[in-house]
PDB file of N, CA and C in Angstrom:
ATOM      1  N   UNK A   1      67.849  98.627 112.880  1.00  0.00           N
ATOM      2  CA  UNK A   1      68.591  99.863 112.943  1.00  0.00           C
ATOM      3  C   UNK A   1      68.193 100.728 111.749  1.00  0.00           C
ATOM      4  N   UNK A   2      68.006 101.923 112.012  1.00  0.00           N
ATOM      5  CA  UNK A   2      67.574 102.689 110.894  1.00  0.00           C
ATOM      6  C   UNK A   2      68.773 103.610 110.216  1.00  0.00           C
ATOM      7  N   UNK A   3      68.744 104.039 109.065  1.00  0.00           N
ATOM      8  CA  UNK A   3      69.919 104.207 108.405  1.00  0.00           C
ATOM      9  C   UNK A   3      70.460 105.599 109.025  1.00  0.00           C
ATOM     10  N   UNK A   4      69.556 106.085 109.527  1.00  0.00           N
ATOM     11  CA  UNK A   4      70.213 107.891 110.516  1.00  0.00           C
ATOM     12  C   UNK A   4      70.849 107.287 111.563  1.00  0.00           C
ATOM     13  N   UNK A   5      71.332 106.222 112.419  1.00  0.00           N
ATOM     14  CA  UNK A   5      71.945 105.635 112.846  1.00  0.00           C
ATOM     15  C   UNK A   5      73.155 104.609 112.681  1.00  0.00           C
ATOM     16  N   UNK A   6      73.538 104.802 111.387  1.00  0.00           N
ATOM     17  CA  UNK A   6      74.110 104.151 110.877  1.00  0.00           C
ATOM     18  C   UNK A   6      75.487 105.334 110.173  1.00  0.00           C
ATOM     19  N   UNK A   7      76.620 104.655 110.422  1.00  0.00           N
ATOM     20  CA  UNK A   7      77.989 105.619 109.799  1.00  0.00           C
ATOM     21  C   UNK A   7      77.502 105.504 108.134  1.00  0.00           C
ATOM     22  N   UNK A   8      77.969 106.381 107.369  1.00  0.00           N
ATOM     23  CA  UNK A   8      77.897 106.413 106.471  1.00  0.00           C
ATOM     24  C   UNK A   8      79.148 106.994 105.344  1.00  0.00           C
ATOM     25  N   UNK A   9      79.604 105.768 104.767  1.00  0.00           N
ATOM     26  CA  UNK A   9      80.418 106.058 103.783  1.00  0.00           C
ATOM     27  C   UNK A   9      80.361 106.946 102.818  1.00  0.00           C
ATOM     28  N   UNK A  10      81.481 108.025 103.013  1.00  0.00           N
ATOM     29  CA  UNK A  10      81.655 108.754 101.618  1.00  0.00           C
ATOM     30  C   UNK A  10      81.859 108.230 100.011  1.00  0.00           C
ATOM     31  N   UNK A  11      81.580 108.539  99.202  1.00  0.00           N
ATOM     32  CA  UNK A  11      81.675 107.963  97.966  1.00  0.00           C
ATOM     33  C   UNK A  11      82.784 108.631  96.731  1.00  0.00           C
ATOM     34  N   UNK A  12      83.838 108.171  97.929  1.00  0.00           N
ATOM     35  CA  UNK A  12      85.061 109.091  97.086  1.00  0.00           C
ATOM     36  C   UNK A  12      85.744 108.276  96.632  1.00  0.00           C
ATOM     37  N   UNK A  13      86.755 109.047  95.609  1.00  0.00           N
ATOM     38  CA  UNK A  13      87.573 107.823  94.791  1.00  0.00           C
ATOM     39  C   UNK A  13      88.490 107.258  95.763  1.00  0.00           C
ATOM     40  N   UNK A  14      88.199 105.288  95.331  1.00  0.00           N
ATOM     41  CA  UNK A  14      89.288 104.744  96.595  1.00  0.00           C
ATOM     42  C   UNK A  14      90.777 104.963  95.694  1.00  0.00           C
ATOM     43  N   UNK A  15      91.806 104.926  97.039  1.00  0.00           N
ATOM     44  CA  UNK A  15      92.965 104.895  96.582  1.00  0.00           C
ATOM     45  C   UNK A  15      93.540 103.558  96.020  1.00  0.00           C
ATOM     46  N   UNK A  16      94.809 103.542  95.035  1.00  0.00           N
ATOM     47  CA  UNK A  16      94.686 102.242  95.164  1.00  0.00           C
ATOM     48  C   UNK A  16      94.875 101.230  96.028  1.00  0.00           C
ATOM     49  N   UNK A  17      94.860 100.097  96.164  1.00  0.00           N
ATOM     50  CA  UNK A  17      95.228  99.313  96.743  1.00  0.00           C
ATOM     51  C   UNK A  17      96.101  97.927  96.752  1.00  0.00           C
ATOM     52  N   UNK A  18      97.055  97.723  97.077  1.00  0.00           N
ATOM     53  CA  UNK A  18      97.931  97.196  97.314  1.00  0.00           C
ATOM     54  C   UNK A  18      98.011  95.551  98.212  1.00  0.00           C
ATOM     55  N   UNK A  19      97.621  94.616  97.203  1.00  0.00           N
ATOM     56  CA  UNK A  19      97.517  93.604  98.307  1.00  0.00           C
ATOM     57  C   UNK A  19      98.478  92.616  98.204  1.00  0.00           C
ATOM     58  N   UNK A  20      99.001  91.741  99.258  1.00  0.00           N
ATOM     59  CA  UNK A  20     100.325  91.428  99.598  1.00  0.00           C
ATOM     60  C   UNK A  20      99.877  90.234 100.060  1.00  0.00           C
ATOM     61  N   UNK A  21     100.465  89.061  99.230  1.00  0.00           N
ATOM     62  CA  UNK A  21     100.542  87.408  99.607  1.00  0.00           C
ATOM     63  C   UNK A  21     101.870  87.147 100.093  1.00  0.00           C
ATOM     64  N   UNK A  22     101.727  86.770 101.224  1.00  0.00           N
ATOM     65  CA  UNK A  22     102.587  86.283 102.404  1.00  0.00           C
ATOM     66  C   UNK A  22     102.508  84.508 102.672  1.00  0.00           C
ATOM     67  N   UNK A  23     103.489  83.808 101.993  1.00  0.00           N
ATOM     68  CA  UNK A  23     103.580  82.359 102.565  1.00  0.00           C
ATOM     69  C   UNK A  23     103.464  82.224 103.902  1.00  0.00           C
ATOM     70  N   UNK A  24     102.065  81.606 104.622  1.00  0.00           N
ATOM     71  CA  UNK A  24     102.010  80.943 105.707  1.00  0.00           C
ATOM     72  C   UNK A  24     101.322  79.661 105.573  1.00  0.00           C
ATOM     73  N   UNK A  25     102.165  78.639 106.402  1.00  0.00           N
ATOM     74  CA  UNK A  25     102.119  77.157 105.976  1.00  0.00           C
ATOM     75  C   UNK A  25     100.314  76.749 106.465  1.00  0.00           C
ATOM     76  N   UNK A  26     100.022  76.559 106.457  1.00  0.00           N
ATOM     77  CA  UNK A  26      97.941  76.383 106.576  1.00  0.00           C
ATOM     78  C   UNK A  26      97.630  75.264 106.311  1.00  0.00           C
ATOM     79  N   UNK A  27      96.633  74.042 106.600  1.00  0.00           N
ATOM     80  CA  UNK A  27      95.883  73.246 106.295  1.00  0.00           C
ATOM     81  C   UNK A  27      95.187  73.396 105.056  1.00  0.00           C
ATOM     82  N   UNK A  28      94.798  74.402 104.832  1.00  0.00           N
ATOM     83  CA  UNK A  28      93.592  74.916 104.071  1.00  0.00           C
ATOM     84  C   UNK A  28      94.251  75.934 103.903  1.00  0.00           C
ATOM     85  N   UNK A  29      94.240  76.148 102.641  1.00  0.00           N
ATOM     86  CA  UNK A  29      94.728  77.861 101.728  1.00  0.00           C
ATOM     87  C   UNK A  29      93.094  78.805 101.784  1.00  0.00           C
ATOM     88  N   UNK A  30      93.444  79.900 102.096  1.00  0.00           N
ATOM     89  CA  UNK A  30      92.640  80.845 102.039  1.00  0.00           C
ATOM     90  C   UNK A  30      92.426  81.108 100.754  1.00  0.00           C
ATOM     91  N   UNK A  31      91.123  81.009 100.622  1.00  0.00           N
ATOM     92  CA  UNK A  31      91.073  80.664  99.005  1.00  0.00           C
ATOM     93  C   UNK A  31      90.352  82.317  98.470  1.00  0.00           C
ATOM     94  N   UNK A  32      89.494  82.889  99.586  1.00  0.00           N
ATOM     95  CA  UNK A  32      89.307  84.264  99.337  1.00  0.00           C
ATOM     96  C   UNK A  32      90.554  85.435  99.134  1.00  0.00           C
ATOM     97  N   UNK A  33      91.643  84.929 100.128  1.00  0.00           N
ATOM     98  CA  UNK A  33      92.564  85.848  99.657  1.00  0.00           C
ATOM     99  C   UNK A  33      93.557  85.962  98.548  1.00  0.00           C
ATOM    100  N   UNK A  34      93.256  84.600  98.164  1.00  0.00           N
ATOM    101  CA  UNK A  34      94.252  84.413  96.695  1.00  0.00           C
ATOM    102  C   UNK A  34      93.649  84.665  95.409  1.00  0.00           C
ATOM    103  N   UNK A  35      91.994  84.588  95.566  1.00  0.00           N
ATOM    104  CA  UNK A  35      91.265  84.819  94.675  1.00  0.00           C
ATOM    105  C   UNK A  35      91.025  86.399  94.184  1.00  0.00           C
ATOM    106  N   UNK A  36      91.251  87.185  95.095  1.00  0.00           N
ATOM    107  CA  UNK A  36      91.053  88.801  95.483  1.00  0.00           C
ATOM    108  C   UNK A  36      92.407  89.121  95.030  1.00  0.00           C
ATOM    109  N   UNK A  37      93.804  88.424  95.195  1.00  0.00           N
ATOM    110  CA  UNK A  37      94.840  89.184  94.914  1.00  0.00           C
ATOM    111  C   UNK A  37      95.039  88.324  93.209  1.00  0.00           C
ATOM    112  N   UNK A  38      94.698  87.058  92.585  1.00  0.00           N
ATOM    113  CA  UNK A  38      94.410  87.092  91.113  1.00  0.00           C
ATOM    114  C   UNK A  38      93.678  88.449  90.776  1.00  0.00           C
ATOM    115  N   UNK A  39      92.736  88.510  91.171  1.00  0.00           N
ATOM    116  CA  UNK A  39      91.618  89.381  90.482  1.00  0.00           C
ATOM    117  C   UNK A  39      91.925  90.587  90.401  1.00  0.00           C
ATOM    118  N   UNK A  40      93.051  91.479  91.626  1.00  0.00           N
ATOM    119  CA  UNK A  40      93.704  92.377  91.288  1.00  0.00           C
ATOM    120  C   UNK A  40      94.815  92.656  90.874  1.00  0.00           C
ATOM    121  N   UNK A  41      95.732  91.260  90.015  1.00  0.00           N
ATOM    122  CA  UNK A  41      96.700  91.090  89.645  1.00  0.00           C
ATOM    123  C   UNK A  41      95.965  91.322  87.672  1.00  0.00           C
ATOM    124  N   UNK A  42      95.083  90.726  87.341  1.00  0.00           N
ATOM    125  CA  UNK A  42      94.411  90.650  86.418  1.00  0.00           C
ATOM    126  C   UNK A  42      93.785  92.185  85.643  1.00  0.00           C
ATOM    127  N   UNK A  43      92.938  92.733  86.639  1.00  0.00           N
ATOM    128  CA  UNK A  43      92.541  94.181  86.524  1.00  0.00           C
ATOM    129  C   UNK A  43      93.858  94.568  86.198  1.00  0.00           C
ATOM    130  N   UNK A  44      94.836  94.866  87.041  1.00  0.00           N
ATOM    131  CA  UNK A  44      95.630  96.132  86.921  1.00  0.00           C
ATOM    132  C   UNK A  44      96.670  95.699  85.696  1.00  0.00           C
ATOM    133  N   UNK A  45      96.830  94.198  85.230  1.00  0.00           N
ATOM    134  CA  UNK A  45      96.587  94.393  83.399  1.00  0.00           C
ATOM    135  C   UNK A  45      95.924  94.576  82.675  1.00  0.00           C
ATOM    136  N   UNK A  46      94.831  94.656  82.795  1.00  0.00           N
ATOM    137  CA  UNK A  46      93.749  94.645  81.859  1.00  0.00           C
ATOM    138  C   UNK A  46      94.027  96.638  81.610  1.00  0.00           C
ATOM    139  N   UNK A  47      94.178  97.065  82.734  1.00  0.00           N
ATOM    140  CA  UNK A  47      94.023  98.753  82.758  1.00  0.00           C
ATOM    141  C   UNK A  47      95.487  98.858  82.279  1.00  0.00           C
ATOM    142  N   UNK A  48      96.641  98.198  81.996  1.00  0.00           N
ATOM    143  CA  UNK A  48      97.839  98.438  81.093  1.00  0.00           C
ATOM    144  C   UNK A  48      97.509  98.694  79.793  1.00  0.00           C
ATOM    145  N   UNK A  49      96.783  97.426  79.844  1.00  0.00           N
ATOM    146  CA  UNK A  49      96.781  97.053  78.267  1.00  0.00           C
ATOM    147  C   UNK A  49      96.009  98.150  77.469  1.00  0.00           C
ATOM    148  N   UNK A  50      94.615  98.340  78.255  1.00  0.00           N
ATOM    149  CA  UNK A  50      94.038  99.377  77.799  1.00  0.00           C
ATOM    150  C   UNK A  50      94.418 101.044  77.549  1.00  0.00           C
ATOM    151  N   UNK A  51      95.571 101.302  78.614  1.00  0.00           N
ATOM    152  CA  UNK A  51      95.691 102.417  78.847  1.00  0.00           C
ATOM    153  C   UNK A  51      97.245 102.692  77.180  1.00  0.00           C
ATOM    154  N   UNK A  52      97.975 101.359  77.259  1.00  0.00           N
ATOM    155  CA  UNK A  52      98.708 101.394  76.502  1.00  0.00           C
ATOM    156  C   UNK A  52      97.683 101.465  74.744  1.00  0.00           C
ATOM    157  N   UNK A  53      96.850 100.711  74.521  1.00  0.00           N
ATOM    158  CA  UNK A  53      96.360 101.098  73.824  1.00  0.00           C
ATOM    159  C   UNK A  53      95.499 101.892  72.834  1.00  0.00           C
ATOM    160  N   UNK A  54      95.281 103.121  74.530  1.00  0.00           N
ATOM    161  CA  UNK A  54      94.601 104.512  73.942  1.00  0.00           C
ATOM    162  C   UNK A  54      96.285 105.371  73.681  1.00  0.00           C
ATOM    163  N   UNK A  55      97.184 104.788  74.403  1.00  0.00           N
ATOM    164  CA  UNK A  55      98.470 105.852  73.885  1.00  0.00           C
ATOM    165  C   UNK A  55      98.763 105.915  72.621  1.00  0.00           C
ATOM    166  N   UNK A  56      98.937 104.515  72.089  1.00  0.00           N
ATOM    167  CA  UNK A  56      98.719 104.257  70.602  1.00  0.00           C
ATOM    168  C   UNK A  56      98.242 104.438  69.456  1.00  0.00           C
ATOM    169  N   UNK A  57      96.882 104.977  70.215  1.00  0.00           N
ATOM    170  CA  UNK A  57      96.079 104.762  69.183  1.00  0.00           C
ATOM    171  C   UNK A  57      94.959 103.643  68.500  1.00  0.00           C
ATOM    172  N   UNK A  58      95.731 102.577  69.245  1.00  0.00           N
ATOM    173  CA  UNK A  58      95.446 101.605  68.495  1.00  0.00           C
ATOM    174  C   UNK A  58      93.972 100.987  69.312  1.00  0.00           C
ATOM    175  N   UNK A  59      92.996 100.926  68.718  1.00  0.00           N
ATOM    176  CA  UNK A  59      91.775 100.061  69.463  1.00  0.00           C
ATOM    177  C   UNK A  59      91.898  98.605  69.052  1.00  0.00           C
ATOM    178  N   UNK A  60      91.108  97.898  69.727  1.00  0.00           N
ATOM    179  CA  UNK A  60      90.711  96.542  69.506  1.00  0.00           C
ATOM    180  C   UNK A  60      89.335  96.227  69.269  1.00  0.00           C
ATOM    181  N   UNK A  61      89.353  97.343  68.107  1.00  0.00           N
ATOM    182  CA  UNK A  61      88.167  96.837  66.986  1.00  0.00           C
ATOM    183  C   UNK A  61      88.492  96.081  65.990  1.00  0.00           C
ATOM    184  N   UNK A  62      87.532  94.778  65.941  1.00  0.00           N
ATOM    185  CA  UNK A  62      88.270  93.752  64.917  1.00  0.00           C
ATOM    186  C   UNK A  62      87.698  93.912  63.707  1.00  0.00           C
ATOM    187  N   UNK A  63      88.410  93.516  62.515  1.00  0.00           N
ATOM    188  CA  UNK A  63      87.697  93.835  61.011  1.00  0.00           C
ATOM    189  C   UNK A  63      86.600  93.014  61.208  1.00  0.00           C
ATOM    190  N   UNK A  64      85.768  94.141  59.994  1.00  0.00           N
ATOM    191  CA  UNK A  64      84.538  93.714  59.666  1.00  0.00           C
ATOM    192  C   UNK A  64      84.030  92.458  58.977  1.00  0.00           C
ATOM    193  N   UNK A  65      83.311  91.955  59.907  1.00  0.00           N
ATOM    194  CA  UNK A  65      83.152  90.312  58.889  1.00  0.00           C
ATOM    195  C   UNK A  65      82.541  90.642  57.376  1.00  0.00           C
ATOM    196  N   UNK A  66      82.418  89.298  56.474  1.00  0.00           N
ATOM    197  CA  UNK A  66      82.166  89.724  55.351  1.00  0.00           C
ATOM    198  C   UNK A  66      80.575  90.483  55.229  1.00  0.00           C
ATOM    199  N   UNK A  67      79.744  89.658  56.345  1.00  0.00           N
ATOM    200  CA  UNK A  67      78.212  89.887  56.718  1.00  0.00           C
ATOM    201  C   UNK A  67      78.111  91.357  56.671  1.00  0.00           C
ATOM    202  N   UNK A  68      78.620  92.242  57.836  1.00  0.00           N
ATOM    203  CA  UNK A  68      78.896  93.704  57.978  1.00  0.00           C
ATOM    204  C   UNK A  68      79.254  94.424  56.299  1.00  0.00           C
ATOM    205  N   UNK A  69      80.114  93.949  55.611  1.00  0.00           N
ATOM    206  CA  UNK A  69      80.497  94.491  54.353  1.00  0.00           C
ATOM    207  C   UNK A  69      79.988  94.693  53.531  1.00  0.00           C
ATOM    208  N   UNK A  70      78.489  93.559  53.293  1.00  0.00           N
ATOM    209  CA  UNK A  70      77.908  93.469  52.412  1.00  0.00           C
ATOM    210  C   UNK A  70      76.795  94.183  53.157  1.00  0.00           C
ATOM    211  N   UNK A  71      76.513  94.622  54.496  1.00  0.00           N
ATOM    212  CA  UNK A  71      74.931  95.286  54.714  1.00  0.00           C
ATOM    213  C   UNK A  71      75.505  96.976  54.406  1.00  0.00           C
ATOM    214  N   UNK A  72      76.508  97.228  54.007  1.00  0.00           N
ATOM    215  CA  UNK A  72      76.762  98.559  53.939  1.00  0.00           C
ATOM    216  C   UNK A  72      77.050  99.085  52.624  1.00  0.00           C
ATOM    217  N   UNK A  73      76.079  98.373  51.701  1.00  0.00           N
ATOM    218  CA  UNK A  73      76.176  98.244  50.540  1.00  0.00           C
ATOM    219  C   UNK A  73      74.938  99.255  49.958  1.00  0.00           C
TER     220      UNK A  73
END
């Protein structure tokens, strides 16, 4: 199939998304869908933490080791 035949996705900002773990009793746990809703349980702290820490001010640049101190000599 050649790609002029093919739909083609816009490259717009996605909205967010919202994903929802529902207990159903299974043999086997779906291990893709629990892994996808960690991973967006994780991100959308990681973008707290960060976002709280440009409000602040505060970065998480760590002091300079002694090595750094002494090449700026």
């Amino acid at each position: 199939m050649t790609s002029t035949n093919r739909k083609r996705r816009r490259s717009t900002a996605r909205k967010e998304r919202r994903i929802v773990v529902i207990g159903v009793q299974r043999e086997r746990p779906d291990l893709r869908k629990l892994a996808r809703a960690a991973l967006a349980l994780a991100q959308a702290e990681a973008e707290r933490q960060a976002q709280a820490e440009h409000e602040t001010g505060q970065g998480s640049d760590p002091a300079p080791t002694s090595r750094e101190e002494d090449s700026r000599d």
